[in-house]
PDB file of N, CA and C in Angstrom:
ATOM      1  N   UNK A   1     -15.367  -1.159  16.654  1.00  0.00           N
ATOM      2  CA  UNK A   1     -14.543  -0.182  17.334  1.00  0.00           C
ATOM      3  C   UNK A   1     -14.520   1.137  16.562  1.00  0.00           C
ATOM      4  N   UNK A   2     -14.946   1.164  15.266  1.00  0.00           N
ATOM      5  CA  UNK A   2     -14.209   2.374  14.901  1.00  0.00           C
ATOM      6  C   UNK A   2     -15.500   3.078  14.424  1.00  0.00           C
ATOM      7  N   UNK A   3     -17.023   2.425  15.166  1.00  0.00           N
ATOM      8  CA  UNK A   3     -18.115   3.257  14.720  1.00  0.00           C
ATOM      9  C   UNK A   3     -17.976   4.412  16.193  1.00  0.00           C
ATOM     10  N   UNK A   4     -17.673   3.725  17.263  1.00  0.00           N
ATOM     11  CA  UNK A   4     -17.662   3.808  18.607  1.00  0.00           C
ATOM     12  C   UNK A   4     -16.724   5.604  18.370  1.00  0.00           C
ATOM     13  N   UNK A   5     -15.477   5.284  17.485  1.00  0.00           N
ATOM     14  CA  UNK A   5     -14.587   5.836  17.678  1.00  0.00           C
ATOM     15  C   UNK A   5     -14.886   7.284  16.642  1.00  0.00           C
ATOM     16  N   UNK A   6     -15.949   6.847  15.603  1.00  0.00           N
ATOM     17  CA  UNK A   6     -16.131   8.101  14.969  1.00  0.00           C
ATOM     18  C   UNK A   6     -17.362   8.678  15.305  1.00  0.00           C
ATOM     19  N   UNK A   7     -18.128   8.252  16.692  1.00  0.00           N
ATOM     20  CA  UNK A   7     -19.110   8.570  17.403  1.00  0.00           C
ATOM     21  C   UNK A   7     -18.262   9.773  18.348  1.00  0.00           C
ATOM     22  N   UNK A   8     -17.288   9.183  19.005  1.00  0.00           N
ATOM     23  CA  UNK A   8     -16.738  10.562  19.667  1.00  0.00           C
ATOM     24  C   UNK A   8     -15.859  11.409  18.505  1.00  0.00           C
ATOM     25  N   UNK A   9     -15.767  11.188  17.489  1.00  0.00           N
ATOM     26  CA  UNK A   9     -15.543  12.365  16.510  1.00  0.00           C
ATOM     27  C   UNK A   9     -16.684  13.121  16.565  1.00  0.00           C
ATOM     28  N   UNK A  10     -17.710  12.470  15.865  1.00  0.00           N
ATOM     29  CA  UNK A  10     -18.782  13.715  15.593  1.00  0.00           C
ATOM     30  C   UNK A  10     -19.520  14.176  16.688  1.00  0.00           C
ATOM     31  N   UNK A  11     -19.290  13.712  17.888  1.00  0.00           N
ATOM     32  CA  UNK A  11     -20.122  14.052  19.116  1.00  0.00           C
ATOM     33  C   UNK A  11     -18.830  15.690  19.660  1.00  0.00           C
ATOM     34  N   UNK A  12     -17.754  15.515  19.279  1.00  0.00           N
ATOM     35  CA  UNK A  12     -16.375  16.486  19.765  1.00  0.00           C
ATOM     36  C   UNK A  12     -16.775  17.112  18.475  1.00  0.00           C
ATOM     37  N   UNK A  13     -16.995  16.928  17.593  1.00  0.00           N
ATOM     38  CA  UNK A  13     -17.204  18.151  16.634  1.00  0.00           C
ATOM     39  C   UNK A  13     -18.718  18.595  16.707  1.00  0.00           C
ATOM     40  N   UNK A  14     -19.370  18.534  17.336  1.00  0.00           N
ATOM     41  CA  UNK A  14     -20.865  18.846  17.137  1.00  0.00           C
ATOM     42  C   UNK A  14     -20.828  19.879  18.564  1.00  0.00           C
ATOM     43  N   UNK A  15     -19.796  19.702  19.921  1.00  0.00           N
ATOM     44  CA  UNK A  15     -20.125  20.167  21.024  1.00  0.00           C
ATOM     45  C   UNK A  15     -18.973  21.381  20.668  1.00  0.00           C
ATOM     46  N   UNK A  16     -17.995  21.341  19.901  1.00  0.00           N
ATOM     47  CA  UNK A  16     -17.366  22.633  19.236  1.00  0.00           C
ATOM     48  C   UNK A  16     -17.908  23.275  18.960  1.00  0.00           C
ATOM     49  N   UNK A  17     -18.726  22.833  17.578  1.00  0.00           N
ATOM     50  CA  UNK A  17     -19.585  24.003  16.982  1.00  0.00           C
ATOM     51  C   UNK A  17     -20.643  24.706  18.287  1.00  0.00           C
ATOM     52  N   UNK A  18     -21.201  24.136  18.784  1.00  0.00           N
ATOM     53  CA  UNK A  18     -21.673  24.612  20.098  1.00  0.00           C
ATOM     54  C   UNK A  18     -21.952  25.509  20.931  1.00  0.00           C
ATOM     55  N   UNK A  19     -20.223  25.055  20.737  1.00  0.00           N
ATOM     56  CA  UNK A  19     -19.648  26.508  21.946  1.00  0.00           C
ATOM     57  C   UNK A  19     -19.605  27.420  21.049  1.00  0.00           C
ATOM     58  N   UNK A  20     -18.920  27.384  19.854  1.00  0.00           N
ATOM     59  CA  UNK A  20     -18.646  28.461  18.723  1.00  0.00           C
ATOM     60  C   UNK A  20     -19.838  29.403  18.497  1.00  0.00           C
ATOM     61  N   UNK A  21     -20.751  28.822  18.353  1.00  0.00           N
ATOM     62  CA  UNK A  21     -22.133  29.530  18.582  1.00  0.00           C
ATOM     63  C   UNK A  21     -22.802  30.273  19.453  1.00  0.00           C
ATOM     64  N   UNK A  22     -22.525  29.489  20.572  1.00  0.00           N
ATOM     65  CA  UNK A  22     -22.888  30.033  22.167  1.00  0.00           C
ATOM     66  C   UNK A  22     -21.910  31.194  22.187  1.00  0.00           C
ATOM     67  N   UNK A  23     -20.637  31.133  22.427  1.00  0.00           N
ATOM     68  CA  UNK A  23     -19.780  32.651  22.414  1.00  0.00           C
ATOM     69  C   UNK A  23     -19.990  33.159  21.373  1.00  0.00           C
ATOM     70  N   UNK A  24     -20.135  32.894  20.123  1.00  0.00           N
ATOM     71  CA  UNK A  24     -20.351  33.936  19.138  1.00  0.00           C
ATOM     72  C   UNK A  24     -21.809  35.329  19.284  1.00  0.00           C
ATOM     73  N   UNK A  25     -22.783  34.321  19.936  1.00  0.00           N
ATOM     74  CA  UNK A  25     -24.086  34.810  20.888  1.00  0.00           C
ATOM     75  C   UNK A  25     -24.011  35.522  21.600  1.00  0.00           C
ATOM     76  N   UNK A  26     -23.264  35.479  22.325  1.00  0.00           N
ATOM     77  CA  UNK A  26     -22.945  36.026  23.858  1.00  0.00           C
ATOM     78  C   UNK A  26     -22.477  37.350  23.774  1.00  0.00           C
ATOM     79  N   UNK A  27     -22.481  38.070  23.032  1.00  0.00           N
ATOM     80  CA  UNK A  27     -22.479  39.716  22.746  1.00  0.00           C
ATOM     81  C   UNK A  27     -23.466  39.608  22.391  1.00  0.00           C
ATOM     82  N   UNK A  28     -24.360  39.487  22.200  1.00  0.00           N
ATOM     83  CA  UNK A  28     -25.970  40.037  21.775  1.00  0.00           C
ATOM     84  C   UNK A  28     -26.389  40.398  23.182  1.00  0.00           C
ATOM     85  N   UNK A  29     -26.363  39.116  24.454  1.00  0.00           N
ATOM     86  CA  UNK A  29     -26.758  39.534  25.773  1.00  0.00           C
ATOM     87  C   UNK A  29     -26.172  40.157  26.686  1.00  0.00           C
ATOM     88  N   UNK A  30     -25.015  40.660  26.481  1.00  0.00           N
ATOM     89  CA  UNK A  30     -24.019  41.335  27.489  1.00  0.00           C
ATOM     90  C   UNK A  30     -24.082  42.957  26.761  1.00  0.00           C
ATOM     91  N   UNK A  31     -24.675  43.181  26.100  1.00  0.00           N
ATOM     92  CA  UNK A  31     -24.680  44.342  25.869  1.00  0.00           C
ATOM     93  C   UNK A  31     -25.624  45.027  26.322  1.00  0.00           C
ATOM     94  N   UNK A  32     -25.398  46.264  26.634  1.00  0.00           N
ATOM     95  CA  UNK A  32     -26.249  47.416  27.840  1.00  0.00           C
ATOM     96  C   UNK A  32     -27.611  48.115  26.761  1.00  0.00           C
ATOM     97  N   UNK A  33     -28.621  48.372  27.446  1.00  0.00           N
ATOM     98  CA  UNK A  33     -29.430  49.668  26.427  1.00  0.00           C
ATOM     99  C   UNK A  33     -28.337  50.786  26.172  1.00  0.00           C
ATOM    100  N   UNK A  34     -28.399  51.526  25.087  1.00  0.00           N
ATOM    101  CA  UNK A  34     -28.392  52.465  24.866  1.00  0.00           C
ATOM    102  C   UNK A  34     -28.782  53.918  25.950  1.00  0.00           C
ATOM    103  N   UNK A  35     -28.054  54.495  26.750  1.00  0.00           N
ATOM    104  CA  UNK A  35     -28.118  55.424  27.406  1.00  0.00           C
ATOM    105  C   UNK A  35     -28.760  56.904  26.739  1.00  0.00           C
ATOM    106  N   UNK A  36     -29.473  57.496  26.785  1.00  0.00           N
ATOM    107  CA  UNK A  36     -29.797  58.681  26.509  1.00  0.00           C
ATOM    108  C   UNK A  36     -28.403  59.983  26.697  1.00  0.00           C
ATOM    109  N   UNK A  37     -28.033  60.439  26.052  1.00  0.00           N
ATOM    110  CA  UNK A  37     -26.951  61.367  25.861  1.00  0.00           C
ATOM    111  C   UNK A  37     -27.179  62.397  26.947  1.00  0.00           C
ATOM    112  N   UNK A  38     -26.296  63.265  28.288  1.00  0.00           N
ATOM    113  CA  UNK A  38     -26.206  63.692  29.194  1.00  0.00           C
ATOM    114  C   UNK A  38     -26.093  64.851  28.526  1.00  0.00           C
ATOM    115  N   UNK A  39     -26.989  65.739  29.421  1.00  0.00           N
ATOM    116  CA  UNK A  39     -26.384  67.276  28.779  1.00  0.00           C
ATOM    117  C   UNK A  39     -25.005  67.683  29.501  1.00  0.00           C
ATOM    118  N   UNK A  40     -24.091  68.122  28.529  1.00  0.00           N
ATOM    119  CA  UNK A  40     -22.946  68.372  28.469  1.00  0.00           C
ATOM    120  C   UNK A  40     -22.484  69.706  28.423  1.00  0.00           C
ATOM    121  N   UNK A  41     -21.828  70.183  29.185  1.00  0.00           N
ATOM    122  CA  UNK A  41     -21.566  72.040  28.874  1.00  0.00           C
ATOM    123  C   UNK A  41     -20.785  72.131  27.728  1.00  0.00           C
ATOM    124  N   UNK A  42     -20.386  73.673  27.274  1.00  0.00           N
ATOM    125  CA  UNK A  42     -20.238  73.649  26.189  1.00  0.00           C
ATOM    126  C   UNK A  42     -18.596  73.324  26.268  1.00  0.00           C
ATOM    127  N   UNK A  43     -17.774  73.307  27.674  1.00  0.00           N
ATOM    128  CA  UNK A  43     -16.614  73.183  27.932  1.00  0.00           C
ATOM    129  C   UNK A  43     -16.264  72.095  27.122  1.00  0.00           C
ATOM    130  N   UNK A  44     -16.768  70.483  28.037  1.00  0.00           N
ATOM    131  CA  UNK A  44     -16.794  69.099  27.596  1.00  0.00           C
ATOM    132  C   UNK A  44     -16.870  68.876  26.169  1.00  0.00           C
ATOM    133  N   UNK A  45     -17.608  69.835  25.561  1.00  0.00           N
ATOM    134  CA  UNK A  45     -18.304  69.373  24.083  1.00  0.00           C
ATOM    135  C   UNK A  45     -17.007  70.153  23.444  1.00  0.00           C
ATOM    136  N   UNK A  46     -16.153  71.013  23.525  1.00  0.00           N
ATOM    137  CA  UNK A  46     -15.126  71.314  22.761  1.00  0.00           C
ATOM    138  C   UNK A  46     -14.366  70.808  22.619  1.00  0.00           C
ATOM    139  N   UNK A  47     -13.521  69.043  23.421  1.00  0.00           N
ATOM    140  CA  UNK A  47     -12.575  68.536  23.648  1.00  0.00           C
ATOM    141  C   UNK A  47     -12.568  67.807  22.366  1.00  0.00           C
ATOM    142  N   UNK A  48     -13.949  67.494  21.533  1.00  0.00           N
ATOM    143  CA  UNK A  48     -13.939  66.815  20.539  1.00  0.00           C
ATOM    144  C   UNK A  48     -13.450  65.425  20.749  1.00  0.00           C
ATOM    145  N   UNK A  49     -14.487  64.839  21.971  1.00  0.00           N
ATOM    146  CA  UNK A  49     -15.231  63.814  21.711  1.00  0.00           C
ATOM    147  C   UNK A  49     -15.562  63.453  20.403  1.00  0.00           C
ATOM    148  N   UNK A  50     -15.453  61.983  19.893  1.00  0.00           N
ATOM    149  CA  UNK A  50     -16.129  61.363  18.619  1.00  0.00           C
ATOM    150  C   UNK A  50     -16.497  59.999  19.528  1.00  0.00           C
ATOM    151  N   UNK A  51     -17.734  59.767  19.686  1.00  0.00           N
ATOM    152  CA  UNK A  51     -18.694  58.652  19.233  1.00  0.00           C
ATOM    153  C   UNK A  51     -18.670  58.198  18.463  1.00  0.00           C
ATOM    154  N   UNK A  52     -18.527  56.359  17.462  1.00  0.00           N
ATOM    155  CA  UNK A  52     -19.050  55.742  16.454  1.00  0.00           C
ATOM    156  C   UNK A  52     -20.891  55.779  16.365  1.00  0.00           C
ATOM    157  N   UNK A  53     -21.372  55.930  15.622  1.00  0.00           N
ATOM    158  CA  UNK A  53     -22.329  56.015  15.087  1.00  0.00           C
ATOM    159  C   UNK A  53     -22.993  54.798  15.639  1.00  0.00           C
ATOM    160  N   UNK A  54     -24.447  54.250  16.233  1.00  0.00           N
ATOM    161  CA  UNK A  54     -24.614  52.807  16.329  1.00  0.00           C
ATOM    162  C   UNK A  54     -25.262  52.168  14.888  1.00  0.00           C
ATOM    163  N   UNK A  55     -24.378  50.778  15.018  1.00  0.00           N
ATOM    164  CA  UNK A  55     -24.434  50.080  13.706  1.00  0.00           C
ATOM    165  C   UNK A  55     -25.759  49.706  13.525  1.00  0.00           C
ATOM    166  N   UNK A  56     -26.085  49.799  12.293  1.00  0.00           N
ATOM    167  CA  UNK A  56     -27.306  49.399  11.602  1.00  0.00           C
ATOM    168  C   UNK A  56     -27.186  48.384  11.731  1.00  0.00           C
ATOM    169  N   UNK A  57     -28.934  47.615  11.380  1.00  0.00           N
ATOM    170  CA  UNK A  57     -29.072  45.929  11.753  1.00  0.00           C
ATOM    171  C   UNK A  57     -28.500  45.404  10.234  1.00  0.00           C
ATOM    172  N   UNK A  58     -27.928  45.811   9.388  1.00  0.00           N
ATOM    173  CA  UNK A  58     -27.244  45.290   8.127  1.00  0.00           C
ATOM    174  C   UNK A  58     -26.270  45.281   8.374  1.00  0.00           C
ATOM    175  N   UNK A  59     -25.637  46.392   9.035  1.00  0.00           N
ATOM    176  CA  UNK A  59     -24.097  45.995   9.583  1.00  0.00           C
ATOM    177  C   UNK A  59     -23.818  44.563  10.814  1.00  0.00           C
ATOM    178  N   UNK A  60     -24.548  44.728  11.764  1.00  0.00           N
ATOM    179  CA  UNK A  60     -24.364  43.774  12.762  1.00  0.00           C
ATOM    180  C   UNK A  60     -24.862  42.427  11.915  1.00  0.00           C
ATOM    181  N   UNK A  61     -25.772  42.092  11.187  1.00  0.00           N
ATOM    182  CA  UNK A  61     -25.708  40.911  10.375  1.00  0.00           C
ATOM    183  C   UNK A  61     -24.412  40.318   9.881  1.00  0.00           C
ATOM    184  N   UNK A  62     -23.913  41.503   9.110  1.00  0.00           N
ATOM    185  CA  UNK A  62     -22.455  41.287   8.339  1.00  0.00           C
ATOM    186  C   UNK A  62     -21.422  40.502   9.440  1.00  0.00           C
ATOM    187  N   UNK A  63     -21.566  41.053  10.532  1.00  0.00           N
ATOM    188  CA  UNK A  63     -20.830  40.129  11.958  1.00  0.00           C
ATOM    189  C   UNK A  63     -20.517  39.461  11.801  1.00  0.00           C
ATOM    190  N   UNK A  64     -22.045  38.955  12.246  1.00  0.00           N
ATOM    191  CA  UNK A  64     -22.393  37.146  12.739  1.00  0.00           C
ATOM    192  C   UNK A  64     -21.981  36.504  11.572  1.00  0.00           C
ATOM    193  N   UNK A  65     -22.170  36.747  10.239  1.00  0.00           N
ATOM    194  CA  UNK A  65     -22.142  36.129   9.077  1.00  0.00           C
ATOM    195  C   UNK A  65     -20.460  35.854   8.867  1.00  0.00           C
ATOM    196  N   UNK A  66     -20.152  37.155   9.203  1.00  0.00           N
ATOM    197  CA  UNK A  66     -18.854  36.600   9.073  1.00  0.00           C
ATOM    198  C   UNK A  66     -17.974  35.568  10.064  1.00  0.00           C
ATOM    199  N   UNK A  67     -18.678  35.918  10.954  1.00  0.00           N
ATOM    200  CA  UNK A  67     -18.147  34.899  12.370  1.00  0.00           C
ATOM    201  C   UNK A  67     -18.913  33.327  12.000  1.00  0.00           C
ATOM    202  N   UNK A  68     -19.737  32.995  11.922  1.00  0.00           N
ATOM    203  CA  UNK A  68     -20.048  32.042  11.092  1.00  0.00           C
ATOM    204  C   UNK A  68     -19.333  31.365  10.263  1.00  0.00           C
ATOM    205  N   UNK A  69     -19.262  32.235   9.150  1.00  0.00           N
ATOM    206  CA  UNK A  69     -17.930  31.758   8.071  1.00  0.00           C
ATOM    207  C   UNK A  69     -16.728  31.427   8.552  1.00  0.00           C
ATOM    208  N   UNK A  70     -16.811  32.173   9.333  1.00  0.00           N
ATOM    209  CA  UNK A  70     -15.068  31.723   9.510  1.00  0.00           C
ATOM    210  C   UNK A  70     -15.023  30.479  10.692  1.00  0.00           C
ATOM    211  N   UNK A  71     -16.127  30.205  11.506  1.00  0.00           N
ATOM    212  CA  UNK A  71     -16.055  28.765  12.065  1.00  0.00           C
ATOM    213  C   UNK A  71     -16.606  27.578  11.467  1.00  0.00           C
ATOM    214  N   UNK A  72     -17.100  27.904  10.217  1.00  0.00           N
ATOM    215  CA  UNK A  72     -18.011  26.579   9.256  1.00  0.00           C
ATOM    216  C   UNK A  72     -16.379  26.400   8.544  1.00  0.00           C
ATOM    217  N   UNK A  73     -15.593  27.601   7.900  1.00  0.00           N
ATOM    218  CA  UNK A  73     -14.113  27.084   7.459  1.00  0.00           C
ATOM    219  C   UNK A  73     -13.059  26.614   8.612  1.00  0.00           C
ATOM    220  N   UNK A  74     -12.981  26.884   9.626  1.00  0.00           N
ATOM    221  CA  UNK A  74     -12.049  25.745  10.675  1.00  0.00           C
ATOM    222  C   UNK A  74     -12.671  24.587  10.564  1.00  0.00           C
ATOM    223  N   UNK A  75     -14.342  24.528  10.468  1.00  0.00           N
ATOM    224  CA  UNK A  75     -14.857  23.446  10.856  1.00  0.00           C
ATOM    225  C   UNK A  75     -14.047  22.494   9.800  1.00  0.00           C
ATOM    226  N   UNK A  76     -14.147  22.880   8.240  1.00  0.00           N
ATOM    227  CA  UNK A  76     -13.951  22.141   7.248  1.00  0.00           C
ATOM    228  C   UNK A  76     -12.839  21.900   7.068  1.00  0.00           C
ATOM    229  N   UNK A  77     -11.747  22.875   7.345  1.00  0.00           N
ATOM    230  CA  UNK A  77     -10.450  22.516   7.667  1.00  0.00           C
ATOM    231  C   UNK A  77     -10.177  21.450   8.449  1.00  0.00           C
ATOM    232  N   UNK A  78     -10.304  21.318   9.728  1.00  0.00           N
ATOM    233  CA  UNK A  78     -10.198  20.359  10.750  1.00  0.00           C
ATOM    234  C   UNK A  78     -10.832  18.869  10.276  1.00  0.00           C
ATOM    235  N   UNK A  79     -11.904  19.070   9.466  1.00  0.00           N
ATOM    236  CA  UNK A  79     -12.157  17.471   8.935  1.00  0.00           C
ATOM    237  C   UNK A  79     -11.658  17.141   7.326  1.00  0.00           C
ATOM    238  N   UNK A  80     -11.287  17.943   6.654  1.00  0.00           N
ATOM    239  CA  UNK A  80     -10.108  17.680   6.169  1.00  0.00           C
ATOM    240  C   UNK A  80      -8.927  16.787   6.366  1.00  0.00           C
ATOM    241  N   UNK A  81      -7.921  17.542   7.510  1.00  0.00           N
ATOM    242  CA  UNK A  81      -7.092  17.523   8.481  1.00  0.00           C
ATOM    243  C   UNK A  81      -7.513  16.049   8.685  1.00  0.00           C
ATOM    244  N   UNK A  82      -8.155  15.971   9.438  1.00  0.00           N
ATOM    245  CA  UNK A  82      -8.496  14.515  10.096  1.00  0.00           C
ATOM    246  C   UNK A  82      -8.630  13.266   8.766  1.00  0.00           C
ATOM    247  N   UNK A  83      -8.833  13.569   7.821  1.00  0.00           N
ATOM    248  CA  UNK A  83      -9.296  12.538   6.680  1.00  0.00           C
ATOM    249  C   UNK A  83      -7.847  12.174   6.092  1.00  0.00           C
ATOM    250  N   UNK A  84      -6.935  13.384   5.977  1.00  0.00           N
ATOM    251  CA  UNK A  84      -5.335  13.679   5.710  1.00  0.00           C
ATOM    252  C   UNK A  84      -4.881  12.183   6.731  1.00  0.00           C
ATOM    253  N   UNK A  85      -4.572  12.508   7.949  1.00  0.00           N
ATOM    254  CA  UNK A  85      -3.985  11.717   9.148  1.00  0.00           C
ATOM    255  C   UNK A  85      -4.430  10.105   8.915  1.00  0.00           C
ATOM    256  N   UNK A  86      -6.117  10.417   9.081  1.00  0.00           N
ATOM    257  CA  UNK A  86      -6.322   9.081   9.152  1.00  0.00           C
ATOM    258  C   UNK A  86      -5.550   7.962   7.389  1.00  0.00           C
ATOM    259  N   UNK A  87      -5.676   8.997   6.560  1.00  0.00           N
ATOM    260  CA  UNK A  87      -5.179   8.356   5.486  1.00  0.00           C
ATOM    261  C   UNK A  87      -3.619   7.847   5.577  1.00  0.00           C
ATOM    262  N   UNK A  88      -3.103   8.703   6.180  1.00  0.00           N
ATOM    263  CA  UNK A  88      -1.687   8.314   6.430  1.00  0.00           C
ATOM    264  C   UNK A  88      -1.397   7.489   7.325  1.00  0.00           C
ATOM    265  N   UNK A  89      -2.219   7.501   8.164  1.00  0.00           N
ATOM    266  CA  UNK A  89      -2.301   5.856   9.255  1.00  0.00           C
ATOM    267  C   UNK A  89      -2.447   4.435   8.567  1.00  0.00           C
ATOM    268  N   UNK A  90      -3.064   4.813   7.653  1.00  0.00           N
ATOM    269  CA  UNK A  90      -3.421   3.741   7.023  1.00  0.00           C
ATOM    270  C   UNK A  90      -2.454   3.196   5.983  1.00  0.00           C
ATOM    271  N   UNK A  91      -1.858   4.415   5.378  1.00  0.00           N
ATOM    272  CA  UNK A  91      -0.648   4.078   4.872  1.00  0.00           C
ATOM    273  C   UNK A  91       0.638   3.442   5.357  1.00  0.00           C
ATOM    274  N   UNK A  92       0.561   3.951   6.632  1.00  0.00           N
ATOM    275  CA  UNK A  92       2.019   4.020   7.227  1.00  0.00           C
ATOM    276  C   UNK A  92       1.893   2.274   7.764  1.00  0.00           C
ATOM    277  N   UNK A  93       0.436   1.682   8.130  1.00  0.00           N
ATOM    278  CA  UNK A  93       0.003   0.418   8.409  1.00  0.00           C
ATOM    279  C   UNK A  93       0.404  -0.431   7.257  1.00  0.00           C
ATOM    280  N   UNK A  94       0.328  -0.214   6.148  1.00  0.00           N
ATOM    281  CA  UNK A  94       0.675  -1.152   5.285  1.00  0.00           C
ATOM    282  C   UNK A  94       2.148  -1.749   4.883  1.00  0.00           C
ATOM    283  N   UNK A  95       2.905  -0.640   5.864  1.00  0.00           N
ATOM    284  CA  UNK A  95       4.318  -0.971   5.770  1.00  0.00           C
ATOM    285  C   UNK A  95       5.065  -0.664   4.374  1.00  0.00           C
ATOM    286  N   UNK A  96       4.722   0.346   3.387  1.00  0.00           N
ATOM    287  CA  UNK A  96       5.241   0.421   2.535  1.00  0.00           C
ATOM    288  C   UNK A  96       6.493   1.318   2.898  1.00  0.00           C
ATOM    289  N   UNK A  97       6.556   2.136   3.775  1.00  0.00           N
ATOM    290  CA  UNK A  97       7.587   3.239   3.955  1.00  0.00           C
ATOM    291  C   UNK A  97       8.242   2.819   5.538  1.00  0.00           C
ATOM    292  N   UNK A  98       8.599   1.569   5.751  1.00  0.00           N
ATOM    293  CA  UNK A  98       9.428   1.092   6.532  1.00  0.00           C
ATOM    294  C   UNK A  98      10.703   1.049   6.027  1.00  0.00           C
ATOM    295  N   UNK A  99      11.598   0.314   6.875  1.00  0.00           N
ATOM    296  CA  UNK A  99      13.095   0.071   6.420  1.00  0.00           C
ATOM    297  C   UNK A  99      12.774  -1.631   5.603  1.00  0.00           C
ATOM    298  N   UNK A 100      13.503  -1.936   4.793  1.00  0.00           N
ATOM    299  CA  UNK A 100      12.779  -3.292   4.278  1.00  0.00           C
ATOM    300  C   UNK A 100      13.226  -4.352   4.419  1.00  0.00           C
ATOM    301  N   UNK A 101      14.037  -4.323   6.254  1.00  0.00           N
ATOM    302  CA  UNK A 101      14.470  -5.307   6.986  1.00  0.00           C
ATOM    303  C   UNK A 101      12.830  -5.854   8.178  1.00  0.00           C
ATOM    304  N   UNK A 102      12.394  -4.392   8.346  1.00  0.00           N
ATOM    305  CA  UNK A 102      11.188  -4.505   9.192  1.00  0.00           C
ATOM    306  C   UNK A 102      10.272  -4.868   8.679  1.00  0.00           C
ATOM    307  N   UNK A 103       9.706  -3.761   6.936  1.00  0.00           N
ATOM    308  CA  UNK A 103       8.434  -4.453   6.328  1.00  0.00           C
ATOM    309  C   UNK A 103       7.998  -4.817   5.362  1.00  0.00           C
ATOM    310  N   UNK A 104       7.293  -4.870   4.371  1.00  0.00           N
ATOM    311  CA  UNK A 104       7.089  -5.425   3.598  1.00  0.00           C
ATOM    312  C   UNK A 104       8.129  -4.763   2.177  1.00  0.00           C
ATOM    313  N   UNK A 105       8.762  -5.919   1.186  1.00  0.00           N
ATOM    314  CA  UNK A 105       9.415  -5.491   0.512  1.00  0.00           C
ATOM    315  C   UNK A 105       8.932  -4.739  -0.855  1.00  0.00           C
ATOM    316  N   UNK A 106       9.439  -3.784  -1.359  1.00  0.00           N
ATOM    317  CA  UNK A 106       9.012  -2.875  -2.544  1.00  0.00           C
ATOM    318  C   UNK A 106       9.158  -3.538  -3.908  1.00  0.00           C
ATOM    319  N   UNK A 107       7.370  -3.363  -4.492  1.00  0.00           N
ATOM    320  CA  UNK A 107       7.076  -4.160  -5.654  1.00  0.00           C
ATOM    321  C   UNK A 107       8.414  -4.006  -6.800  1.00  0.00           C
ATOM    322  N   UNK A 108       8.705  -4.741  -7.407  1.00  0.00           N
ATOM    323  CA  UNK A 108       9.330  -4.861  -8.482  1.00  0.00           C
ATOM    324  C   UNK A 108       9.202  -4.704  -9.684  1.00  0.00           C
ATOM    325  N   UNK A 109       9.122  -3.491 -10.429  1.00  0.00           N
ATOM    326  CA  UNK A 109       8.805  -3.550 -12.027  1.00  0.00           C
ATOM    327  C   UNK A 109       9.412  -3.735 -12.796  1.00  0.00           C
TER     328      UNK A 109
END
C-alpha cells in the first residue's frame, strides 16, 4: 500500500513541477515582435514618454533562473513538509502522546 501511495506522491509532484515550467514558459510565446517605432510629431515627443530599454539576453536569463529557484525551493520545502507530517503520524501511532487511560503507558526511569 504505501509504494502505491508514494507513487501518487511523486507522480503529484512531478505533474507540479510541470505546470511550473509550462507557465513559467509561457511568456516566451505570448510575446509580440518588436514593432518598429512610428514617426511621431514633435508635439507627442514632448510629453516625455519613457520606454524601458529591451532587456538583454543576460537579463531575461536572470528571470527564468530566478523563477526556477524559487520553484526547485517550494519544491524542497513541500517535501520537507511532507517527511515532517509523515514523521508525526508515525509518532502520534505509537501512542506515546495519548491520555494514558487510552495508550500506551510512559517508560519509567
Amino acid at each position: 500500500m504505501t509504494t502505491r501511495r508514494r507513487s501518487l506522491v511523486g507522480t503529484g509532484l512531478l505533474a507540479l513541477t510541470l505546470c511550473a515550467l509550462v507557465l513559467s514558459s509561457a511568456g516566451l510565446f505570448s510575446q509580440e515582435p518588436p514593432k518598429p517605432p512610428a514617426e511621431k510629431p514633435a508635439v507627442e515627443a514632448a510629453k516625455g514618454e519613457t520606454h524601458p530599454p529591451p532587456m538583454a539576453p543576460r537579463d531575461q536569463n536572470r528571470v527564468y533562473v530566478f523563477l526556477a529557484w524559487t520553484w526547485l525551493t517550494i519544491g524542497v520545502l513541500l517535501y520537507i513538509l511532507r517527511l515532517k507530517i509523515r514523521e508525526a503520524d508515525r509518532v502520534y501511532r505509537t501512542g506515546l502522546f495519548r491520555a494514558t487511560e487510552a495508550g500506551k503507558e510512559p517508560q519509567k526511569r
